[in-house]
Protein backbone atom coordinates (compact mmCIF):
# COMPACT_ATOMS: atom_id res chain seq x y z
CA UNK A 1 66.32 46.93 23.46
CA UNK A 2 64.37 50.57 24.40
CA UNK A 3 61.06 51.50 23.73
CA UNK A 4 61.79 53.08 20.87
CA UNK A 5 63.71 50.31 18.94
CA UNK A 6 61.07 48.46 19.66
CA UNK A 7 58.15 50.97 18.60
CA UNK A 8 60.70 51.31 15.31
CA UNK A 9 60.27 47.01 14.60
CA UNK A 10 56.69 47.25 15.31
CA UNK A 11 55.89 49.98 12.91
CA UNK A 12 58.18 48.57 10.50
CA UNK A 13 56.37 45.15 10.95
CA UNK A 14 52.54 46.62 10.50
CA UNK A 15 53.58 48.38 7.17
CA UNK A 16 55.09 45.38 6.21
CA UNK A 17 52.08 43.34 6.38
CA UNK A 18 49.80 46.79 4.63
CA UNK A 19 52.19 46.30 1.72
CA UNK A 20 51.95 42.43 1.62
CA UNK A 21 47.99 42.63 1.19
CA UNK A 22 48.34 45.14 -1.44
CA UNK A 23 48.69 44.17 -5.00
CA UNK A 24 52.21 43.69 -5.77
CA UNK A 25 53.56 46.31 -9.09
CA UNK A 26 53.45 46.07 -11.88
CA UNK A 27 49.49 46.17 -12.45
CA UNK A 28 47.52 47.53 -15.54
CA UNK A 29 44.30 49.92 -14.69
CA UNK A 30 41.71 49.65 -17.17
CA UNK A 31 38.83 51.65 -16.94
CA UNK A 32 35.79 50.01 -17.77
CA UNK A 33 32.99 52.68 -16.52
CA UNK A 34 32.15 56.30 -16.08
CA UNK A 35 35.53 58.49 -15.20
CA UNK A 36 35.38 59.43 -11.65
CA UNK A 37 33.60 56.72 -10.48
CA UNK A 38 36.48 54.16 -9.95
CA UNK A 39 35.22 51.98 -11.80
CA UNK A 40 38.45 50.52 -13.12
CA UNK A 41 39.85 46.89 -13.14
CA UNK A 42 43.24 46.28 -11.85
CA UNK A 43 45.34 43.41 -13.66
CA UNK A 44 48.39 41.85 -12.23
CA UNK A 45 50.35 40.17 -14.88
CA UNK A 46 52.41 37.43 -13.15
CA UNK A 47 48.65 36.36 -12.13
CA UNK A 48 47.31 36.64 -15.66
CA UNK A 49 50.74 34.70 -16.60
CA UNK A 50 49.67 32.19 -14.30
CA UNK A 51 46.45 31.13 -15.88
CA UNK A 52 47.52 31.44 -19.53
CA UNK A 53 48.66 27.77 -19.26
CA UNK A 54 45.39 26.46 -18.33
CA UNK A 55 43.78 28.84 -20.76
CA UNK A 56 45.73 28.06 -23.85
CA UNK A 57 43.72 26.84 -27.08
CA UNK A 58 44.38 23.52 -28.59
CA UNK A 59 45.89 23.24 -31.87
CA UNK A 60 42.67 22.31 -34.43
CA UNK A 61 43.03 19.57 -36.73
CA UNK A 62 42.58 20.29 -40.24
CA UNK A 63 39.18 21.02 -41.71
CA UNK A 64 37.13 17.91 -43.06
CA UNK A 65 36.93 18.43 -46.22
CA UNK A 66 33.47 19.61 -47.66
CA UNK A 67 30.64 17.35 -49.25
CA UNK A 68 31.44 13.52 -49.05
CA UNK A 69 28.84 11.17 -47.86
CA UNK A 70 26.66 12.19 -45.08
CA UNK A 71 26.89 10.73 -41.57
CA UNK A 72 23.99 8.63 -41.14
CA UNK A 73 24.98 6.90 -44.38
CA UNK A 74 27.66 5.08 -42.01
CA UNK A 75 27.23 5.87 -38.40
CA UNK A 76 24.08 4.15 -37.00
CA UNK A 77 21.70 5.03 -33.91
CA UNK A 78 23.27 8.72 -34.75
CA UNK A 79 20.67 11.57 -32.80
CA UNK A 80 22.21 14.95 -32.62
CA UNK A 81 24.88 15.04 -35.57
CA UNK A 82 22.74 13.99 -38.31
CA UNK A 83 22.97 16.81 -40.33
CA UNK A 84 26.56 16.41 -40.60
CA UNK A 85 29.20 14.52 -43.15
CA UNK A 86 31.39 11.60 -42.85
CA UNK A 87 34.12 13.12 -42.29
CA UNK A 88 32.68 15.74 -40.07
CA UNK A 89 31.61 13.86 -37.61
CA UNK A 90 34.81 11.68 -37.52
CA UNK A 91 36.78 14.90 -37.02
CA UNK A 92 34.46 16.25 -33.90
CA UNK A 93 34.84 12.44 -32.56
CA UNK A 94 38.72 12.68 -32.60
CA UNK A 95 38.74 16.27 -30.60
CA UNK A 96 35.87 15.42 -28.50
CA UNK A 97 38.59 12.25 -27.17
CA UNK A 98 41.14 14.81 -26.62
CA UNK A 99 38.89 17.41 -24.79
CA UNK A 100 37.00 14.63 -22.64
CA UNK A 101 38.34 11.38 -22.74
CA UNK A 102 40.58 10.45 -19.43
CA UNK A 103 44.27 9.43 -21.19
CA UNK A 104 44.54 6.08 -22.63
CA UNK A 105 40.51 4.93 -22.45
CA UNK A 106 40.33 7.43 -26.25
CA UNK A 107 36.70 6.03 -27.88
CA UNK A 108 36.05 3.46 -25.04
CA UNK A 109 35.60 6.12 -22.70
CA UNK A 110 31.73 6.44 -24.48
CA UNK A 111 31.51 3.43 -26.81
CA UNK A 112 31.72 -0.12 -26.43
CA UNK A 113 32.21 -2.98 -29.64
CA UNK A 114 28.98 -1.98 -30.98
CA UNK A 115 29.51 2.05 -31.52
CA UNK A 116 25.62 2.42 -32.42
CA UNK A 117 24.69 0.64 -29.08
CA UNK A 118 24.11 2.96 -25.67
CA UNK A 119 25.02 0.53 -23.23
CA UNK A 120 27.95 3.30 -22.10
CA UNK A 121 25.78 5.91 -20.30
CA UNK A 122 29.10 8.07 -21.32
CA UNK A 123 28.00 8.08 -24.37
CA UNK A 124 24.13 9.11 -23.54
CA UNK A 125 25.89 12.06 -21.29
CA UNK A 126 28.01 13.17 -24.48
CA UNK A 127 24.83 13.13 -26.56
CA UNK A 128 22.67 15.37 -24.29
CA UNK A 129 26.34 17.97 -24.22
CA UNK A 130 26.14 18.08 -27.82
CA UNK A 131 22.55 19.14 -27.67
CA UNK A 132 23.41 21.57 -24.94
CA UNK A 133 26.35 23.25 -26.66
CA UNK A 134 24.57 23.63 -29.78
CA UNK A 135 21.55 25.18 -28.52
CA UNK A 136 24.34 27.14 -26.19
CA UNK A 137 26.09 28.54 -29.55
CA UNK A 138 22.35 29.19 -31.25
CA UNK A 139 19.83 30.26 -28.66
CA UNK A 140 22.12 32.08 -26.05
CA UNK A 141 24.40 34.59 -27.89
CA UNK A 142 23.17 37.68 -25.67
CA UNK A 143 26.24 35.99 -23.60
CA UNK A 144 28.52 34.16 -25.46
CA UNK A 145 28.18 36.33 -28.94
CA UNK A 146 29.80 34.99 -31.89
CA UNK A 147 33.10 33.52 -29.86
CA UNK A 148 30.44 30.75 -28.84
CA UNK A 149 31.94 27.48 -26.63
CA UNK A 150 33.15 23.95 -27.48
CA UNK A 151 33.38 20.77 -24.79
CA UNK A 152 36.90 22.30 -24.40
CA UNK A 153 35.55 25.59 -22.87
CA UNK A 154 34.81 23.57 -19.70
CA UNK A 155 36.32 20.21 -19.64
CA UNK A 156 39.77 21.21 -20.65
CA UNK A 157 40.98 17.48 -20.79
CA UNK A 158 39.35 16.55 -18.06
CA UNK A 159 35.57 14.20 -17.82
CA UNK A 160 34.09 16.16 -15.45
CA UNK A 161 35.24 19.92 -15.67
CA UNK A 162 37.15 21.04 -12.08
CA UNK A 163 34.31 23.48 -11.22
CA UNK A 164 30.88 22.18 -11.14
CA UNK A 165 28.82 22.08 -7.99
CA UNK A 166 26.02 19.96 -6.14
CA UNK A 167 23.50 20.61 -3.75
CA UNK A 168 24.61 20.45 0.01
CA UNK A 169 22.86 18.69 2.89
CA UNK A 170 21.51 21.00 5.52
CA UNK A 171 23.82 21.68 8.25
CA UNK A 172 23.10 20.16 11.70
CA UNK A 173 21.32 23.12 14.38
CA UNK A 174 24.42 24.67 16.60
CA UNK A 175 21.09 24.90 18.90
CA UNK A 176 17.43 24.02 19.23
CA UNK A 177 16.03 27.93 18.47
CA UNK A 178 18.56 28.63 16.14
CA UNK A 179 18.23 27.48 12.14
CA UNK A 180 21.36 25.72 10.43
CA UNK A 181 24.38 27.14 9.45
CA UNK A 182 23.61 28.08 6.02
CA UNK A 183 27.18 27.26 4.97
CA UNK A 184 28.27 30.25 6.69
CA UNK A 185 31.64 30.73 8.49
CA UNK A 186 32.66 27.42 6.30
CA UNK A 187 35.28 29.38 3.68
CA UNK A 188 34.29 28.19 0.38
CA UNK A 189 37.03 28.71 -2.63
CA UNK A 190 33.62 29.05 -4.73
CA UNK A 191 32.56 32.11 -2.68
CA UNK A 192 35.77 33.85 -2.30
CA UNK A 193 36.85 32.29 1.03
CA UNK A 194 34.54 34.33 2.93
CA UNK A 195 32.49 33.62 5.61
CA UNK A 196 29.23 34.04 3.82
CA UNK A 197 26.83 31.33 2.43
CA UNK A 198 29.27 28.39 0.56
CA UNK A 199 26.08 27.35 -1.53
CA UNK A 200 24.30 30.18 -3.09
CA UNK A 201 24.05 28.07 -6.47
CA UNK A 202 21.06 26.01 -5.23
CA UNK A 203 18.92 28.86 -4.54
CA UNK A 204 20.00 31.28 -7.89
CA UNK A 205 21.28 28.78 -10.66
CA UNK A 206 18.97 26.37 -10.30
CA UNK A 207 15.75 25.47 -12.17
CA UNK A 208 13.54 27.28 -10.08
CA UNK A 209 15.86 30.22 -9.21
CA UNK A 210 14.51 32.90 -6.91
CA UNK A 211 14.94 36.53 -7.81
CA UNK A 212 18.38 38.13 -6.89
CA UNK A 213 17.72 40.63 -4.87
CA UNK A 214 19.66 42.78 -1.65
CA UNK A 215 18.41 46.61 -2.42
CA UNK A 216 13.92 47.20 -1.25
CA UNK A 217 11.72 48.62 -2.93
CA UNK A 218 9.58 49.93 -0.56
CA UNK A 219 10.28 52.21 2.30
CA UNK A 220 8.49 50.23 4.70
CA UNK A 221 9.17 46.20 5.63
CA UNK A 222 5.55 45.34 5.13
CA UNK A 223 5.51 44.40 1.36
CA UNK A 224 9.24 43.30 0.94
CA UNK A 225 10.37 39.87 1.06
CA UNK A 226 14.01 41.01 1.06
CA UNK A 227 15.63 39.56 4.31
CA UNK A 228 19.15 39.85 5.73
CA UNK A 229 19.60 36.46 4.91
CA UNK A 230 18.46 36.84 1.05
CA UNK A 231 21.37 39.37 0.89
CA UNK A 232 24.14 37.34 2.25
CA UNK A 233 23.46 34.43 -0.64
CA UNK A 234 23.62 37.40 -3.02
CA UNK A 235 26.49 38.60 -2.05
CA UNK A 236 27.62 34.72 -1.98
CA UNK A 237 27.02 35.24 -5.61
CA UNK A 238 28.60 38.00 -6.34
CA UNK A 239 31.76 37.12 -4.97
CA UNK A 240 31.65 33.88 -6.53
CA UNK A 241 31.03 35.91 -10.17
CA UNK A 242 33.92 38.06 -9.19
CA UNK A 243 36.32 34.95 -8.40
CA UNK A 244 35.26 33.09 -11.82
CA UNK A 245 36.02 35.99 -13.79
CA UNK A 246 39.16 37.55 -12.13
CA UNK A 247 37.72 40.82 -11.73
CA UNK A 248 36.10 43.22 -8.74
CA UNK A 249 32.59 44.97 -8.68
CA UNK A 250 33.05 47.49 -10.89
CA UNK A 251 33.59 45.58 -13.42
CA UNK A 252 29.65 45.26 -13.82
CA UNK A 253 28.19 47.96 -11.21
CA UNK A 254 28.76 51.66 -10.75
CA UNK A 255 29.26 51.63 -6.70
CA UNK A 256 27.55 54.81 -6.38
CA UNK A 257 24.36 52.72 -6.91
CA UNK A 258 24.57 49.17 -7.37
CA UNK A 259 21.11 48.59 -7.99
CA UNK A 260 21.12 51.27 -11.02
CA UNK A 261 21.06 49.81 -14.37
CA UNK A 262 21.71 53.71 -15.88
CA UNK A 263 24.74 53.48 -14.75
CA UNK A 264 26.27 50.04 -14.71
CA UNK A 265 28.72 49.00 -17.57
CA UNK A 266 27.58 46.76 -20.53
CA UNK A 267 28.94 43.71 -18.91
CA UNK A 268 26.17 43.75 -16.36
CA UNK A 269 23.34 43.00 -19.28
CA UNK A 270 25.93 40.06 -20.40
CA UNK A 271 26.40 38.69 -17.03
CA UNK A 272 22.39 39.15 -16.71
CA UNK A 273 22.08 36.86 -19.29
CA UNK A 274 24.68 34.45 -17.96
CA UNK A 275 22.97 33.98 -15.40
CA UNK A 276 19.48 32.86 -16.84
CA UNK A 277 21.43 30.75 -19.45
CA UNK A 278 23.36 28.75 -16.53
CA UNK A 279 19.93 28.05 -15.17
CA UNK A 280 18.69 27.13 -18.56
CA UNK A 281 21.05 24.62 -18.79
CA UNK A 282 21.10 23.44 -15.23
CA UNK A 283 17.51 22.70 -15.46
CA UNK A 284 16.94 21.35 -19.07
CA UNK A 285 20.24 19.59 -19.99
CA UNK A 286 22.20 18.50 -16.48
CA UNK A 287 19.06 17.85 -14.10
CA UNK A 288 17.59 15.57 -16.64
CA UNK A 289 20.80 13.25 -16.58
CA UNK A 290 19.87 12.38 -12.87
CA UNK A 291 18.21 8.54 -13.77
CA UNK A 292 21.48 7.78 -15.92
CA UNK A 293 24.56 8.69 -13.64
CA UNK A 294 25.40 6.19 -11.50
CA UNK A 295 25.87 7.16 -7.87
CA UNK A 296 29.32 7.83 -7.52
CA UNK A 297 28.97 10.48 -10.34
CA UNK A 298 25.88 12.72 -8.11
CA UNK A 299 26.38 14.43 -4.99
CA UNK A 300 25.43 14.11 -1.59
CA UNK A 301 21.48 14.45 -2.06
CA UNK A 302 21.66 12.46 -5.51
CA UNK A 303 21.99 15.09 -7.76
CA UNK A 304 24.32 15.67 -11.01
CA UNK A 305 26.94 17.73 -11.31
CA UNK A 306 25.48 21.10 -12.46
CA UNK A 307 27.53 24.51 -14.00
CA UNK A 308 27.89 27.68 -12.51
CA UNK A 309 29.87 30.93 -14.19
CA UNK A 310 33.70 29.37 -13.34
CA UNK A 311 32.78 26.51 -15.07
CA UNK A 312 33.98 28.33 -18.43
CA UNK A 313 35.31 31.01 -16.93
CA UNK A 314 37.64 29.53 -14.60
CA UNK A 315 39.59 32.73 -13.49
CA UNK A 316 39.22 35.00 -16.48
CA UNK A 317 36.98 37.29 -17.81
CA UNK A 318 36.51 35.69 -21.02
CA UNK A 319 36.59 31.99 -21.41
CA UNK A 320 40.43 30.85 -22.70
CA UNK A 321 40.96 34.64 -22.83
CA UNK A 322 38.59 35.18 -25.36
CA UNK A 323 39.89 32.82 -27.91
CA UNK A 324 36.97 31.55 -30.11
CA UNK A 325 37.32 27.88 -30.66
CA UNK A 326 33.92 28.08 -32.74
CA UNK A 327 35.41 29.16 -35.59
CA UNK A 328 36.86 25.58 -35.77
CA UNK A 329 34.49 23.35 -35.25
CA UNK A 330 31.46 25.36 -36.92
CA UNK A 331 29.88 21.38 -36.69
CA UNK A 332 28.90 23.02 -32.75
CA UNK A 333 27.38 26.01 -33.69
CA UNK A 334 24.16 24.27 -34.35
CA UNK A 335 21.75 23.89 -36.01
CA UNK A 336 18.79 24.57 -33.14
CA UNK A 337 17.57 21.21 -32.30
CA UNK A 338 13.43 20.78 -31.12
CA UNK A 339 14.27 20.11 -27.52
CA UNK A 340 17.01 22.99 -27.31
CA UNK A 341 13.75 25.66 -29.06
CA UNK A 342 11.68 24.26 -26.17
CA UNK A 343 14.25 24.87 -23.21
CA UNK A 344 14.99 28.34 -24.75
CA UNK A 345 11.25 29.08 -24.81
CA UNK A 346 10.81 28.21 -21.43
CA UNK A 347 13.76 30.21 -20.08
CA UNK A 348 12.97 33.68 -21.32
């Protein structure tokens, strides 16, 4: 074969993989931001196709019918659904076993014989959820607006949802004058697959979350606390709030100036929000279940399983594609408990 058959493969080979790494046609553009700025979303639909199965809404049981006799007429030791009627409460039981329960355990999964007793710590878990979904639905609708969440929104027939993350040990020195990894050069699904930091949860979605910050502001290095290493967990962040949506940069920042809140789209302030209301709940409603999960439910340092944005969003923009479940089971959309005031208080 002569040089040029062989310059002929070669090219043919390079453009070959340039085309590969490209999104495949058809794609939708939908411009989210200012024209000229690119910033526009790009959506493939044999990808979208892909998720719609585990993003499809189950099929609500009929209403319970209204009035009737009120819960804690018949249900004993009852601490978060009070307010709520017989049959009310029976229907959220029966859907909460469907959303949660792992097939064929159904009520045993959180009761035993005596349904008033706790002796199940599944069932003290499901009791601090309900808390945490209702003050969700009441105190945090800067992010979730009237479409609101259910115990589906997450768990999607599953006990523990398939994206929740624990703290990480520290990663052993590669030498004596250098620090530890950081989680870097470790590709972490959660972060994209990139070589950046695999754990930039601990630091921002935490209870005591420090400030996300890459761009100074100051000229100088004396006053700002910014380092190089700071901006790699943000970016860890972003990328991870990228992949849990399905979307690029754009979709929240106006490249030109990513620091700019003039001229970033709306979806910034909701994502803003998200943020503080994942560390809300980390801190006030997860954390607090330490003392009653056993071992083999905590991670590696002994902590619970906490949320960050792919919990709910797992892939999409919207949770189930923006499908509001609330509107079913209105029994969720509170009312605001004392404890979930409190935690809201605290937060903002």
């Amino acid at each position: 074969m002569n040089s040029r058959a062989l310059g002929v493969l070669a090219c043919v080979g390079v453009m070959s993989i340039l085309v590969s790494a490209c999104e495949p046609p058809p794609t939708k553009v939908l411009q989210h931001g200012y024209r000229g700025t690119g910033m526009d979303e790009i959506y493939n639909s044999r990808a979208l196709d892909k998720l719609a199965a585990s993003n499809a809404v189950p099929v609500a049981p009929p209403a319970a019918v209204e009035g009737g006799p009120p819960a804690t007429s018949v249900f004993k030791n009852l601490q978060v659904l009070d307010d709520l009627s017989v049959a009310q409460v029976s229907r959220l039981m029966v859907s909460m076993t469907a959303w949660v329960a792992p097939p064929g355990q159904s009520c045993n999964y959180c009761h035993v014989a005596d349904l008033a007793a706790d002796d199940n710590y599944h069932k003290v878990v499901a009791r601090s959820m309900l808390r945490m979904v209702r003050h969700l639905n009441s105190g945090w609708k800067n992010h979730v607006g009237t479409t609101g969440v259910t115990c589906y929104t997450c768990h999607r027939g599953m006990d523990v949802p398939a994206y929740v993350w624990y703290r990480q040990p520290p990663q052993t020195q590669t030498a004596e004058f250098a620090g530890d990894r950081d989680g870097q050069n470790a590709p972490a699904a959660a972060v994209g697959l990139t070589s950046l930091p695999n754990d930039p949860f601990s630091e921002y979605l935490d209870g005591q979350a420090t400030n996300i910050r890459v761009v100074a502001t100051e000229a100088l290095p004396g006053g700002d606390p910014t380092s190089t290493k700071q901006t790699e967990h943000t970016y860890a962040l972003m990328i991870h709030m990228s992949t849990a949506l399905g979307v690029n940069c754009t979709y929240c920042h106006n490249s030109r100036s990513f620091t700019s809140w003039d001229s970033s789209t709306p979806q910034r302030a909701t994502a803003w929000y998200g943020i503080r209301m994942v560390r809300d709940l980390n801190a006030h409603y997860l954390e607090p279940l330490t003392p009653t999960l056993p071992p083999d439910r905590k991670g590696p340092l002994g902590d619970p399983a906490k949320v960050n944005c792919q919990t709910c969003h797992q892939g999409v923009y919207k949770p189930l594609f923006g499908v509001s479940m609330l509107k079913d089971y209105p029994e969720l959309a509170g009312p605001v408990t004392t404890a979930a005031t409190t935690s809201a208080a605290t937060t903002n």
